[in-house]
N, C-alpha and C. Protein backbone atom coordinates (compact mmCIF):
# COMPACT_ATOMS: atom_id res chain seq x y z
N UNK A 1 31.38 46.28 -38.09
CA UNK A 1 30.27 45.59 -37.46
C UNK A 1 30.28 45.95 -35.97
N UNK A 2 28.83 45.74 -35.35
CA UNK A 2 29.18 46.37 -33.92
C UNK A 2 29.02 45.05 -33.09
N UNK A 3 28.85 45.09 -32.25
CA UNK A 3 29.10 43.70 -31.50
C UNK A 3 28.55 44.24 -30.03
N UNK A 4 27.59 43.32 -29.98
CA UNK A 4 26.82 43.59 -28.36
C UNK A 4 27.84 43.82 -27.53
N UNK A 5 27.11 44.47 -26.28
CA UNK A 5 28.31 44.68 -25.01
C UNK A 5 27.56 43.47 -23.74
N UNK A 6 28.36 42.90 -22.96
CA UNK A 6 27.56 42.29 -22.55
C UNK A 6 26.10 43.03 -21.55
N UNK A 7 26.76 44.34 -21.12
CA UNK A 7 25.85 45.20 -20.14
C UNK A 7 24.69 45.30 -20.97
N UNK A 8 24.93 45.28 -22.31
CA UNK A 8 23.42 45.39 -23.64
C UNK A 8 22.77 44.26 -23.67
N UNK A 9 23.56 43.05 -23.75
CA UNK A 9 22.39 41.50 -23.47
C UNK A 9 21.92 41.75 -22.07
N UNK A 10 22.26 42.15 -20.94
CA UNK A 10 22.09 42.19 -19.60
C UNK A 10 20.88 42.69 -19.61
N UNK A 11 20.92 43.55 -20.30
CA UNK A 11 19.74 44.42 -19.91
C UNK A 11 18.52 44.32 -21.05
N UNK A 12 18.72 43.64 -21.78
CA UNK A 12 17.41 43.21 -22.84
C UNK A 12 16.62 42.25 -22.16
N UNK A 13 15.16 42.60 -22.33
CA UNK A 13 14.09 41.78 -21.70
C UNK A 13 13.60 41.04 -22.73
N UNK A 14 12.77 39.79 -21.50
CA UNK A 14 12.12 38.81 -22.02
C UNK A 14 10.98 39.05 -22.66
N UNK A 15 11.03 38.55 -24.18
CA UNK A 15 9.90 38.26 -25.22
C UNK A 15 8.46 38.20 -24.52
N UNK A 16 7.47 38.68 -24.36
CA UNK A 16 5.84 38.37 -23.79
C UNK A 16 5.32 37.96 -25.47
N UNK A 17 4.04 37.75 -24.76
CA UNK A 17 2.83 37.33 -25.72
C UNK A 17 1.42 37.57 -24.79
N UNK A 18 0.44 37.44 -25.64
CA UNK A 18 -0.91 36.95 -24.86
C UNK A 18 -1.48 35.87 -25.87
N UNK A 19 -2.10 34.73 -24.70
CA UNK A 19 -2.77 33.87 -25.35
C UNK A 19 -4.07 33.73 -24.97
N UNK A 20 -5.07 33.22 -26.08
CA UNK A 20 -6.51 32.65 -25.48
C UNK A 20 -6.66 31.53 -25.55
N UNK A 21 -7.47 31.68 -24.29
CA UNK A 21 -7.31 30.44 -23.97
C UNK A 21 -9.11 30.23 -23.67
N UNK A 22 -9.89 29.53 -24.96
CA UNK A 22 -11.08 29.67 -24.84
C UNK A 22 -11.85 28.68 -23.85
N UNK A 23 -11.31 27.57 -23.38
CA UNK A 23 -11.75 26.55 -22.92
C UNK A 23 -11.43 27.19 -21.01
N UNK A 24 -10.80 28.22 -21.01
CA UNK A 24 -10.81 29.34 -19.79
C UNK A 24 -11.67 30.63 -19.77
N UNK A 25 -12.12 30.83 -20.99
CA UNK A 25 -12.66 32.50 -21.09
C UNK A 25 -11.99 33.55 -20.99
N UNK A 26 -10.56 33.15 -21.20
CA UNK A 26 -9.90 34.66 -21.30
C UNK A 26 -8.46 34.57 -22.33
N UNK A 27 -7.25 34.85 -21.26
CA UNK A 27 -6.37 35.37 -21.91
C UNK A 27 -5.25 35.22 -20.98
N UNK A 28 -4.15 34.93 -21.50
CA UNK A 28 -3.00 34.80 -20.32
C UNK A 28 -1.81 35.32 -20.76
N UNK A 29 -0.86 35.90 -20.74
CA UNK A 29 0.06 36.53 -20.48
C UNK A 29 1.51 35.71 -20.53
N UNK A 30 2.94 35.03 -21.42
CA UNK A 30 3.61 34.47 -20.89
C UNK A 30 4.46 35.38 -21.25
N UNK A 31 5.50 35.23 -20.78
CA UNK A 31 6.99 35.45 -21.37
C UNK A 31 7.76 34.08 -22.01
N UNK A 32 9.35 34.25 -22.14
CA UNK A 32 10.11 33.97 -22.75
C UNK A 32 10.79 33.34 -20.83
N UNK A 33 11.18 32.38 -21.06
CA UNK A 33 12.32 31.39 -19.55
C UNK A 33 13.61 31.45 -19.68
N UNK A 34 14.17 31.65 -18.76
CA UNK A 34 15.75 31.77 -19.10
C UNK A 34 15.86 30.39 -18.83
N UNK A 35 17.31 30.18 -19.26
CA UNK A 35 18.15 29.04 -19.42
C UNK A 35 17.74 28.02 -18.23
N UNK A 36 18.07 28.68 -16.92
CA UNK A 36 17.91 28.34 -15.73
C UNK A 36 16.60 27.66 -15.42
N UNK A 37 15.59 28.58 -16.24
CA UNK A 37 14.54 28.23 -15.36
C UNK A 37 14.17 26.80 -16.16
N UNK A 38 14.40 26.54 -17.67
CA UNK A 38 14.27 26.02 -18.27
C UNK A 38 14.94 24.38 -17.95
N UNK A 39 16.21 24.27 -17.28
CA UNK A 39 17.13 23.59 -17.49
C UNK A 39 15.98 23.03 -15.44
N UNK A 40 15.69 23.77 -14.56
CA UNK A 40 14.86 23.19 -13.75
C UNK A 40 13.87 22.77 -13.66
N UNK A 41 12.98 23.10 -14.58
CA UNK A 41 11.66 22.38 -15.45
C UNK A 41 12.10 20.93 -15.50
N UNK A 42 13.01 20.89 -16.88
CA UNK A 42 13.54 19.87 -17.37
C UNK A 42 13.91 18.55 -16.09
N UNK A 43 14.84 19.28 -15.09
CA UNK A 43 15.46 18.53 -13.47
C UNK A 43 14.01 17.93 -13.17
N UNK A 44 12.98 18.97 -12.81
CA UNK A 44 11.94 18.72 -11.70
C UNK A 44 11.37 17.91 -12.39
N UNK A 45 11.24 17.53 -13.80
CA UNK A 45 10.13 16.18 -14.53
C UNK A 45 10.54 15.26 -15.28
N UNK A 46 12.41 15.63 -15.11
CA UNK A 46 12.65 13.53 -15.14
C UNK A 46 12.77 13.18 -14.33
N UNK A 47 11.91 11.51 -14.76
CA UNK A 47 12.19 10.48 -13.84
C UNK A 47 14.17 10.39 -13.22
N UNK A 48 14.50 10.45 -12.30
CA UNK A 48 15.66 10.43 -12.18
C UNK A 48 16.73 9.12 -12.27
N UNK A 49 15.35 7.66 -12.15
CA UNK A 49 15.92 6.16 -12.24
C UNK A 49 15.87 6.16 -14.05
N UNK A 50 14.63 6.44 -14.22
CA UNK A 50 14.74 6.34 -15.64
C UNK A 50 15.37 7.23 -16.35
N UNK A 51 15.86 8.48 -16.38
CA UNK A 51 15.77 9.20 -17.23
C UNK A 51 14.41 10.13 -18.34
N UNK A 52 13.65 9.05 -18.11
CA UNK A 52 12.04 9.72 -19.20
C UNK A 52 11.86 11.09 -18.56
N UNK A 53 11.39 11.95 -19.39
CA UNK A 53 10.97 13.14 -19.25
C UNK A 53 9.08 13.26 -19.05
N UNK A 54 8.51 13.12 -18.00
CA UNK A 54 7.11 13.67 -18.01
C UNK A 54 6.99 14.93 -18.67
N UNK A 55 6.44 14.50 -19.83
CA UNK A 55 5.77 15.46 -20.70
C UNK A 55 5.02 16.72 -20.02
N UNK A 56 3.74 15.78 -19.22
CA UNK A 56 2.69 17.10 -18.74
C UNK A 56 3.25 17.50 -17.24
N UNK A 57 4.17 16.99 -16.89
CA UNK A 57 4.54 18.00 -15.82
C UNK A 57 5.61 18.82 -16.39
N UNK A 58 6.30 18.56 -17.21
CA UNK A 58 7.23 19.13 -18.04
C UNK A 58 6.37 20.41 -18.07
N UNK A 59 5.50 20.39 -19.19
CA UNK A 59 4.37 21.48 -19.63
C UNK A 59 4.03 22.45 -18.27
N UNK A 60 3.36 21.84 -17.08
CA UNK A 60 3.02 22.43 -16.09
C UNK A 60 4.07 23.34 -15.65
N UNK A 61 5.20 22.38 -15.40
CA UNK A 61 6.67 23.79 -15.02
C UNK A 61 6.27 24.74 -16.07
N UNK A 62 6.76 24.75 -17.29
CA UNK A 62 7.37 25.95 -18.09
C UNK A 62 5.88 27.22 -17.82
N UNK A 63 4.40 26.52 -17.72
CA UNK A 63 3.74 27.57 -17.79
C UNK A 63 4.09 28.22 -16.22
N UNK A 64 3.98 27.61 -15.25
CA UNK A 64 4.36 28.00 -13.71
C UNK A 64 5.11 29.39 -14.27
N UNK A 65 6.30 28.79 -14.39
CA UNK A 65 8.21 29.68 -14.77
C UNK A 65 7.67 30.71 -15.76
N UNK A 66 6.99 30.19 -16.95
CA UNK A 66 7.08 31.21 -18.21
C UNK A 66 4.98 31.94 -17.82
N UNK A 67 4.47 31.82 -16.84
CA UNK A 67 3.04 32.55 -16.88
C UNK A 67 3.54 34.41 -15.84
N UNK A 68 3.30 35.43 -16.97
CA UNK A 68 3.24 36.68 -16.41
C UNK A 68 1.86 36.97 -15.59
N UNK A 69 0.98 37.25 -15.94
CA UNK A 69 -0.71 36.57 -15.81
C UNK A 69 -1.39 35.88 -16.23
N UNK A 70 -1.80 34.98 -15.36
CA UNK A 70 -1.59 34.88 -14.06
C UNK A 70 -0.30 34.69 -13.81
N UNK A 71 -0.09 35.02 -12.65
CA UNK A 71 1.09 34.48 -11.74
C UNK A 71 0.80 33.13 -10.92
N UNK A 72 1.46 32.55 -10.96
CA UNK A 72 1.21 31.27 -10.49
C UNK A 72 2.07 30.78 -9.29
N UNK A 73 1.71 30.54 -8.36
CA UNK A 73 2.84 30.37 -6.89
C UNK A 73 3.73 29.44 -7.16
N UNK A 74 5.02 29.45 -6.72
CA UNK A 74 5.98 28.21 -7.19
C UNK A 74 5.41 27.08 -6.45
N UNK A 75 5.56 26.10 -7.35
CA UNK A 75 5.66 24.60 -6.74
C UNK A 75 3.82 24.19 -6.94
N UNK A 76 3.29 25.28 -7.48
CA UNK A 76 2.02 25.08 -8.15
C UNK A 76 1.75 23.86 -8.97
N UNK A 77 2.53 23.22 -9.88
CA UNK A 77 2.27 22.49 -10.53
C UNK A 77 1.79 21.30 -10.61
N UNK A 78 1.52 20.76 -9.39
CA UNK A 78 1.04 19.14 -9.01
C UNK A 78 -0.43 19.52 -9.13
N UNK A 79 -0.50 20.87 -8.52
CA UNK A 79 -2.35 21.00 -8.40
C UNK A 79 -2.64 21.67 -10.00
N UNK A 80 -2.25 22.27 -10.61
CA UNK A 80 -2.44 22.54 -12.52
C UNK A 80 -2.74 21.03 -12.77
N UNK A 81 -1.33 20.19 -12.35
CA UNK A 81 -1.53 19.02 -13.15
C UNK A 81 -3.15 17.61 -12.72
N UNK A 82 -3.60 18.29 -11.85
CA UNK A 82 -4.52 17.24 -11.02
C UNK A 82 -5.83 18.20 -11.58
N UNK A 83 -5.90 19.65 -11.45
CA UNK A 83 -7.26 20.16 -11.50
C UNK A 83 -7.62 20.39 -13.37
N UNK A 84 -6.53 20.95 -14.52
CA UNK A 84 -6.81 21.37 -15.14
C UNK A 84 -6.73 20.77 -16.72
N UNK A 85 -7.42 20.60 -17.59
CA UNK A 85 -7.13 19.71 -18.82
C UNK A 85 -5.94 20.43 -19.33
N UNK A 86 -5.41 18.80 -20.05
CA UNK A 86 -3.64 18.82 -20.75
C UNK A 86 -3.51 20.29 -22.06
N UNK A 87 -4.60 20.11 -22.73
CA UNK A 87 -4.57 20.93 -24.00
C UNK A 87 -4.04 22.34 -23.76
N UNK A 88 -4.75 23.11 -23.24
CA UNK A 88 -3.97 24.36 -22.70
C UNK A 88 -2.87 24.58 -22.12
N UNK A 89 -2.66 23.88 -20.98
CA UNK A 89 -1.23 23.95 -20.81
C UNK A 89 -0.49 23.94 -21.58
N UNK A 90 -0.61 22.52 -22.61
CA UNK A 90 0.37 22.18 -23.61
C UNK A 90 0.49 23.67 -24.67
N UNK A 91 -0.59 24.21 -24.82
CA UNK A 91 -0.41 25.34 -26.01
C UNK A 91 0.43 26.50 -24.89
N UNK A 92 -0.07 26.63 -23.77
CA UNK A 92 1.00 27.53 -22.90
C UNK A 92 1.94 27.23 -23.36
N UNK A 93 2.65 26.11 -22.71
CA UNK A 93 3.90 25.73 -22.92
C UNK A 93 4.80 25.62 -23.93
N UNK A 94 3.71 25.38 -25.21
CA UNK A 94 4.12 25.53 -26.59
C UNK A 94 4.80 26.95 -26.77
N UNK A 95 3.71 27.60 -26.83
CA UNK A 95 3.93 29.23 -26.84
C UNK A 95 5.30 29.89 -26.07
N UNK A 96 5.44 29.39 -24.34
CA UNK A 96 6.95 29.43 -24.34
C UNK A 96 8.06 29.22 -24.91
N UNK A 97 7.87 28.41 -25.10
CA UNK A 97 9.16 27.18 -25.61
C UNK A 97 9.37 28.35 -26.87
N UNK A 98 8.51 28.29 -27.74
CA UNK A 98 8.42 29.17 -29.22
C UNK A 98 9.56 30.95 -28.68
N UNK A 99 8.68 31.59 -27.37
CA UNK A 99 9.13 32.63 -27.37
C UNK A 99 10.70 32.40 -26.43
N UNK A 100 10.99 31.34 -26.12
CA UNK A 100 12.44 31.38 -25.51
C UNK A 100 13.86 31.07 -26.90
N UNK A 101 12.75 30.19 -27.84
CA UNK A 101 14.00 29.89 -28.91
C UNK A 101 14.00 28.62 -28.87
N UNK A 102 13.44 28.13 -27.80
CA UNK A 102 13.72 27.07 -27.95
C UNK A 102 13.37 25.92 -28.93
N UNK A 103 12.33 26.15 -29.66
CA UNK A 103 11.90 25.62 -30.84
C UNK A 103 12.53 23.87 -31.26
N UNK A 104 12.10 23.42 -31.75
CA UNK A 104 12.61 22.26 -32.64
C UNK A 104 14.21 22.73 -33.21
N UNK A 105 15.28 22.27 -32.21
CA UNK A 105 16.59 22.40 -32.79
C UNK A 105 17.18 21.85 -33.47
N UNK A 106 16.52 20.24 -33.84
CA UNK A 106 17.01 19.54 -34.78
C UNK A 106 17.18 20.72 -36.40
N UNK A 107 15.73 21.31 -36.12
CA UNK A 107 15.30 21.59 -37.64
C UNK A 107 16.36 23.00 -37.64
N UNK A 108 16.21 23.69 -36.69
CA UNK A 108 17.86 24.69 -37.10
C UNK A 108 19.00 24.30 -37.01
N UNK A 109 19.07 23.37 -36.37
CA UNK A 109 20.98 22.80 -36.69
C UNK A 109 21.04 22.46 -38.40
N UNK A 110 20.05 21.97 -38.85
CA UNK A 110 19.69 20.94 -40.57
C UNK A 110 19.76 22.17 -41.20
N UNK A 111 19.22 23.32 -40.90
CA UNK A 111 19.44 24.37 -41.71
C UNK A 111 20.79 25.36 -41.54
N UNK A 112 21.31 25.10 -40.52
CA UNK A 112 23.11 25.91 -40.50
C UNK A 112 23.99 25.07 -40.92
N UNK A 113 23.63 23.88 -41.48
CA UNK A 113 25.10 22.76 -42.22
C UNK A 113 24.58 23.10 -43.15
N UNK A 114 25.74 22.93 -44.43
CA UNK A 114 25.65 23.05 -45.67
C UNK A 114 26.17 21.56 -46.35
């Protein structure tokens, strides 16, 4: 069996896609978020007294972090979240989440126990 080197994960790139986005008239561009960017999403939209996770700013990060085109300026997300309807984002964000792996992990942990 061969076994990655790490210089071989190093250098493998992030998953893209294009999405439409009809309620925009076009088409947008994401990738796949690393760990990092993912795990600061997560920081920047809990409440920090509560713990709760804001959903749609949640959403707003990952498209920010995970949008190739557009590019979106950091720290963009207060004005996404004030100017633009939830639905798209949310399918952005969907669409990340999907191309990082991150998927519903309950449902792959249920399928690696026997």
């Amino acid at each position: 069996m061969d076994y990655l080197s790490f210089n071989t994960i190093m250098e493998s790139t992030l998953p893209e896609a294009d999405i439409e986005i009809p309620e925009w008239g076009g088409t947008v561009k994401v990738r796949a978020i690393t760990g990092s960017e993912c795990a600061r999403a997560k920081s920047k939209a809990t409440n920090q007294r509560t713990k709760d996770l804001d959903e749609i700013k949640f959403n707003a990060l990952l498209m920010v972090a995970g949008c190739v085109e557009p590019e979106f300026p950091p720290a963009s997300e207060e004005q996404l979240m004030r100017k633009i309807a939830a639905g798209p984002v949310a399918r952005i964000a969907a669409r990340i989440i999907e191309l990082s792996g991150l998927g519903d992990q309950d449902e792959d942990d249920d399928q690696g126990e026997a």
